[in-house]
Each structure stands twice: as structure tokens, then as C-alpha cells.
Protein backbone atom coordinates (compact mmCIF):
# COMPACT_ATOMS: atom_id res chain seq x y z
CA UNK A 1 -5.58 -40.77 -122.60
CA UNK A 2 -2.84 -40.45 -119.85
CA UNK A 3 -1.21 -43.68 -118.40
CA UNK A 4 -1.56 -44.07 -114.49
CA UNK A 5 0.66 -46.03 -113.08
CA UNK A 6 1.64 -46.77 -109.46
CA UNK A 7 3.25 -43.95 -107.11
CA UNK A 8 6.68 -44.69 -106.89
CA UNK A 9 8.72 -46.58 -104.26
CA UNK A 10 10.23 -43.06 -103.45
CA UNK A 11 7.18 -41.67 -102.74
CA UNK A 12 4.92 -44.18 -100.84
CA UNK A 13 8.28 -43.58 -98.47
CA UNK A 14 8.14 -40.49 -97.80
CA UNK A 15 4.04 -40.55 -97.35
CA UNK A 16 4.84 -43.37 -95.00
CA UNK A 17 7.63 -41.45 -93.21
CA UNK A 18 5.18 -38.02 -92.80
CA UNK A 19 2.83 -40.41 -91.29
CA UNK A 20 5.22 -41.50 -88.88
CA UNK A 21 6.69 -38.22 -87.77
CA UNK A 22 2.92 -37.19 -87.09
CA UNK A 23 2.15 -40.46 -84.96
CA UNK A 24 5.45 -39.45 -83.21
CA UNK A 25 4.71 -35.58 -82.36
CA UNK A 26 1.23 -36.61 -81.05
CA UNK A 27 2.91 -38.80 -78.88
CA UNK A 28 5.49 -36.50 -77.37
CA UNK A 29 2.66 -33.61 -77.50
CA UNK A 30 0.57 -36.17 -75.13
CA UNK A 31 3.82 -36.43 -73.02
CA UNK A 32 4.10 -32.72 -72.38
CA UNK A 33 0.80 -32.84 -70.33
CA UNK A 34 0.92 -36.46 -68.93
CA UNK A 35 4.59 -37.37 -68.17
CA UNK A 36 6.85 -39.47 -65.33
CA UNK A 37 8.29 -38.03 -62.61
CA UNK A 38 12.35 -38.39 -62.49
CA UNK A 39 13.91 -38.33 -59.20
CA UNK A 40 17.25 -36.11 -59.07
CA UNK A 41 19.73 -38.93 -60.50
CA UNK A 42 16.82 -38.94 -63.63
CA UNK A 43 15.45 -42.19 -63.01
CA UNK A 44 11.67 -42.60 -63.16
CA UNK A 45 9.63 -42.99 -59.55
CA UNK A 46 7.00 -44.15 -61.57
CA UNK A 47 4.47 -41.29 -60.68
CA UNK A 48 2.46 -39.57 -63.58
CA UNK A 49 2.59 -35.79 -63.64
CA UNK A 50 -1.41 -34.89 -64.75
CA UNK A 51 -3.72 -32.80 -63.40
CA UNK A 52 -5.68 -36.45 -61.99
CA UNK A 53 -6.11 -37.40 -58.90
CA UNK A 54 -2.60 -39.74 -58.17
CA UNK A 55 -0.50 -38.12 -60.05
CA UNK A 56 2.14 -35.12 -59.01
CA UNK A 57 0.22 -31.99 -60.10
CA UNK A 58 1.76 -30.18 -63.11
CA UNK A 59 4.07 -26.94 -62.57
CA UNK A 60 3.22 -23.83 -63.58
CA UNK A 61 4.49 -19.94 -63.03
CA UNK A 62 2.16 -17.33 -63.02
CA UNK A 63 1.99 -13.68 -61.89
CA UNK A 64 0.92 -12.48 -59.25
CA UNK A 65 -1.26 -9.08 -58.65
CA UNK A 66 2.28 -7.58 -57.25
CA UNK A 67 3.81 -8.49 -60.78
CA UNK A 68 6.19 -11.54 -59.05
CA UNK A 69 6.42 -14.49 -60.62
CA UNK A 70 5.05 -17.43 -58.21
CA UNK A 71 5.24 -20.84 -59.23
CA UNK A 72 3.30 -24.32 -57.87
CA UNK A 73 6.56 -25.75 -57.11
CA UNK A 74 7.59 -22.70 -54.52
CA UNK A 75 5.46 -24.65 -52.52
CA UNK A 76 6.67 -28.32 -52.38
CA UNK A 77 6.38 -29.90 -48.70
CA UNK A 78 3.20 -27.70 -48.43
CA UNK A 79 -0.58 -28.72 -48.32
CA UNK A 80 -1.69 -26.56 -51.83
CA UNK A 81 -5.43 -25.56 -53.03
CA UNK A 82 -5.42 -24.59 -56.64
CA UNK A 83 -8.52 -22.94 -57.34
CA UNK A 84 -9.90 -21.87 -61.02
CA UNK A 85 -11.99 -18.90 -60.79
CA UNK A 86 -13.14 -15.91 -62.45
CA UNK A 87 -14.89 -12.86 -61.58
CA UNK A 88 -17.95 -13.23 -63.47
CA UNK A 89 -18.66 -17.12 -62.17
CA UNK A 90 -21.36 -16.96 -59.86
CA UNK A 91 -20.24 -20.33 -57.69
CA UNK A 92 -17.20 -19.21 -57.82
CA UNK A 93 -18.39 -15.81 -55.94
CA UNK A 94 -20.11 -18.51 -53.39
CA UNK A 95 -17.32 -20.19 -52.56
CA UNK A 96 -14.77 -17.17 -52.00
CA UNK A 97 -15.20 -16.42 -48.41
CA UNK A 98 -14.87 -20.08 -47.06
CA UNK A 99 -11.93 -20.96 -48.90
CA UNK A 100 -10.88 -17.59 -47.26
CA UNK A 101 -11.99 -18.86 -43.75
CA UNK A 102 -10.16 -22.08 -44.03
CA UNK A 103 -6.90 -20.28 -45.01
CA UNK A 104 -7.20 -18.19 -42.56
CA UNK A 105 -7.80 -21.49 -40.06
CA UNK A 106 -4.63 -23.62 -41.60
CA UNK A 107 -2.43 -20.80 -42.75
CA UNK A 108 -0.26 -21.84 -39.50
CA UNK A 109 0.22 -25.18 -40.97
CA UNK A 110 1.76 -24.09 -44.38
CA UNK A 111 -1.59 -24.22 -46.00
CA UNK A 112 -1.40 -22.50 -49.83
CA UNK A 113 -4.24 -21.26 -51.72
CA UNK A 114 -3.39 -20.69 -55.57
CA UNK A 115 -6.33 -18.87 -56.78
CA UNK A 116 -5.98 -19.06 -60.95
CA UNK A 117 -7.83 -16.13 -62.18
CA UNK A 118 -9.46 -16.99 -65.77
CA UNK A 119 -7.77 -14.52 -68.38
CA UNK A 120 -9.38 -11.08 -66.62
CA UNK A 121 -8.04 -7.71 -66.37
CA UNK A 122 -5.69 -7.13 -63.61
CA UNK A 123 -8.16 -4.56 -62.67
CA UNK A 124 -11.33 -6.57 -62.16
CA UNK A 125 -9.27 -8.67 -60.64
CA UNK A 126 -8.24 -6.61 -57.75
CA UNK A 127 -11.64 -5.33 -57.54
CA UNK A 128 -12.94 -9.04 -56.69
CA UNK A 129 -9.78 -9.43 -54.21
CA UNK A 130 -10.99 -5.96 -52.57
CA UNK A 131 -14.33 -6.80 -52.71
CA UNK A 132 -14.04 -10.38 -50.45
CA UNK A 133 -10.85 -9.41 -48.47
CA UNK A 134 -9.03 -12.54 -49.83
CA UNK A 135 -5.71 -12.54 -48.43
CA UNK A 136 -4.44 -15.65 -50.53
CA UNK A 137 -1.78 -15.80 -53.33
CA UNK A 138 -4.33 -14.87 -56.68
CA UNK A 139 -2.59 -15.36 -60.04
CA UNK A 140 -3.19 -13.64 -63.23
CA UNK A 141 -3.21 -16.65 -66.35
CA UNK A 142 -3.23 -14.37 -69.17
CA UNK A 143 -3.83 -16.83 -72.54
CA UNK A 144 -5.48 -19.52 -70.24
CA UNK A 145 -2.51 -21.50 -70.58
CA UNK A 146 -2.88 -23.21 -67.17
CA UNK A 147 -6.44 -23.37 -67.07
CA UNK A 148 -5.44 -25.48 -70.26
CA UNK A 149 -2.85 -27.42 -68.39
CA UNK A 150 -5.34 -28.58 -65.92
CA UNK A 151 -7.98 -29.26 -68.48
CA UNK A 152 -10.11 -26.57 -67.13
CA UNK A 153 -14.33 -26.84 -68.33
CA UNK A 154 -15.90 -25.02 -65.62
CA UNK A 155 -15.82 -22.72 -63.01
CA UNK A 156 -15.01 -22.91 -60.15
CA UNK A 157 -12.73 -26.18 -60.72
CA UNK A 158 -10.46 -27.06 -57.45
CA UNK A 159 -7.31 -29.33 -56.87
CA UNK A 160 -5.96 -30.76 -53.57
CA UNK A 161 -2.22 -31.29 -54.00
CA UNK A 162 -0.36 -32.85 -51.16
CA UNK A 163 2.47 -31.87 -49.47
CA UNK A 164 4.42 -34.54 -51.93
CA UNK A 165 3.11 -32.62 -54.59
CA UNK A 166 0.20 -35.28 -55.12
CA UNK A 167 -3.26 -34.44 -56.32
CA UNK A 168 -5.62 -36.01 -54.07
CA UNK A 169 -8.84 -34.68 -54.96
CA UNK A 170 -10.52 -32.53 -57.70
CA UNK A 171 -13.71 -30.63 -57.30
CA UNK A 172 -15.56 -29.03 -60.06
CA UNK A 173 -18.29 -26.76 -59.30
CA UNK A 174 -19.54 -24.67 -56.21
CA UNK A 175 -17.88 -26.21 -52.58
CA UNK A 176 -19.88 -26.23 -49.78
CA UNK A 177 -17.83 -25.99 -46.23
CA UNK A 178 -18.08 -29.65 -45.83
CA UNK A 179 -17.04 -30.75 -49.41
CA UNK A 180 -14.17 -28.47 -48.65
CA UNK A 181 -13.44 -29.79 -45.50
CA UNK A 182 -12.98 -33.08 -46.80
CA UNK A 183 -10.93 -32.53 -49.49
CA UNK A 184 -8.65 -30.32 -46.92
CA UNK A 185 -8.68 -33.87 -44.72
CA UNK A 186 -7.44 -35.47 -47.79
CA UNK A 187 -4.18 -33.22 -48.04
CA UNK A 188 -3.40 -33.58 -43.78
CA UNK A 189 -5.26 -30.18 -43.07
CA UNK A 190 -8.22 -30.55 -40.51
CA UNK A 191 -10.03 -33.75 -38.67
């Protein structure tokens, strides 16, 4: 019969040491979504970037139906709605025309709407825009790669960044006019 013996010093080390390195990765791999915010010298203001409410809302560039690139951060210093949508969501077809309305109300005061369009064909998607005569910025998120970022499970899902960049409020499902217009309050748009 064969002798077992012990694993060797050698190689409890490196078992320990791939153990380590995959502690480590999870831990920067958490940090890619949920970071700090660095001021322009690099030191940390102490602000989480996650798509919560109270933390700076995480960047993203998408493309537009024109085919230009348009990124969150374009609009620092600016009230910004970032709705999750798609074409086939029946809330999200409810809620359409008043976020139109109140664009069309605060547009004057640098409101934003970011309308992230679930992974559809550009096609359908201009067919919805056509179809409501939305007039806001609607983005194409081919992969779902920021409906990921924002830890998208529903539609519609809504976020009320500030004009810091802060998320103030999140709303996930259907808004009514007054749940909108109290998240708008929350960002300096309205009463």
C-alpha cells in the first residue's frame, strides 16, 4: 500500500498564497463598483461612489440614438434623472410622458434626463422615442453593462443625482407625478 504523508511546506504555501490572491481580487473587484471619491490633489473627500442614495453616482458613457458618446459626468453642476427603461416594460410606458412633462417644466434650470434603454435594438428604440415625443437624452446600453453598474432588478428603476453629483433618491417601479415630484424636490428642482 502507498505511504501518505503530509503535503509539503512548499505546497501548503502556495495553496495559502492562491487563497490570498483570491481574497485580494474580490476585494478590489468590490472596489470597482463601491469606491472613494478623490478630490483633484488625490486625496479622499470621504464620499462613496455607489449607485445608493449618499454616495456620488457612478460614471458611465453610453451612446446616444445620434451615435455620440454622452457620459453622466457631462453633466456635473446639473440636477440629473437616470432612468432604466425598456420598451417592452409596461410601467415604464406609464411613466414616459410625465417624466417628459417635468423636463419639459425644469429644462430651463439645467434639468437632465438620462433615459438607459435596456439592451434593445436601436430601432425599437426610436420607435418608443417617436411614439411618446420624448425629447430627452435616451442612451443605448448594449451588454447591460450599466444597468449592471447600478444594480438594475426591475423596470422602470430611477436615480436622483444632485447637482454635486449625489444620489439622493432611488425609485424602483412605476412613478406617479407626485412620487416624481418629490424626488425632483430632493435634487433643488420644484417646491
Amino acid at each position: 500500500m502507498a505511504d501518505r504523508t503530509e503535503p509539503s511546506s512548499n505546497r501548503k504555501w502556495v495553496i495559502g498564497v492562491a487563497v490570498l490572491l483570491g481574497v485580494s481580487l474580490a476585494v478590489v473587484g468590490g472596489r470597482s463598483l463601491v469606491g472613494r471619491n478623490e478630490d483633484e490633489q488625490g486625496s479622499d473627500v470621504g464620499i462613496q461612489v455607489a449607485p445608493v442614495a449618499g454616495a456620488l453616482a457612478p460614471d458611465f458613457t453610453l451612446v446616444n440614438l445620434e451615435g455620440e458618446n454622452v457620459s453622466l459626468s457631462d453633466f456635473h453642476g446639473q440636477p440629473v434623472l437616470i432612468n432604466l427603461w425598456a420598451t417592452w416594460c409596461g410601467p415604464c410606458r406609464i411613466e414616459m410622458p410625465t417624466i417628459q412633462s417635468r423636463f419639459e417644466k425644469y429644462q430651463d434650470e439645467g434639468f437632465i434626463v438620462l433615459a438607459v434603454n435596456f439592451d434593445e435594438q436601436q430601432a425599437d428604440v426610436q420607435a418608443f422615442l417617436d411614439e411618446f415625443g420624448l425629447a430627452f437624452q435616451i442612451l443605448l446600453d448594449p451588454g447591460v453593462e450599466v444597468q449592471k453598474l447600478y444594480r438594475t432588478r426591475s423596470y422602470p428603476t430611477s436615480f436622483f443625482v444632485d447637482r454635486k453629483g449625489v444620489i439622493q433618491a432611488q425609485h424602483i417601479g412605476v412613478m406617479t407625478e407626485g412620487n416624481l415630484d418629490g424626488n425632483l424636490t430632493q435634487i433643488g428642482l420644484g417646491n
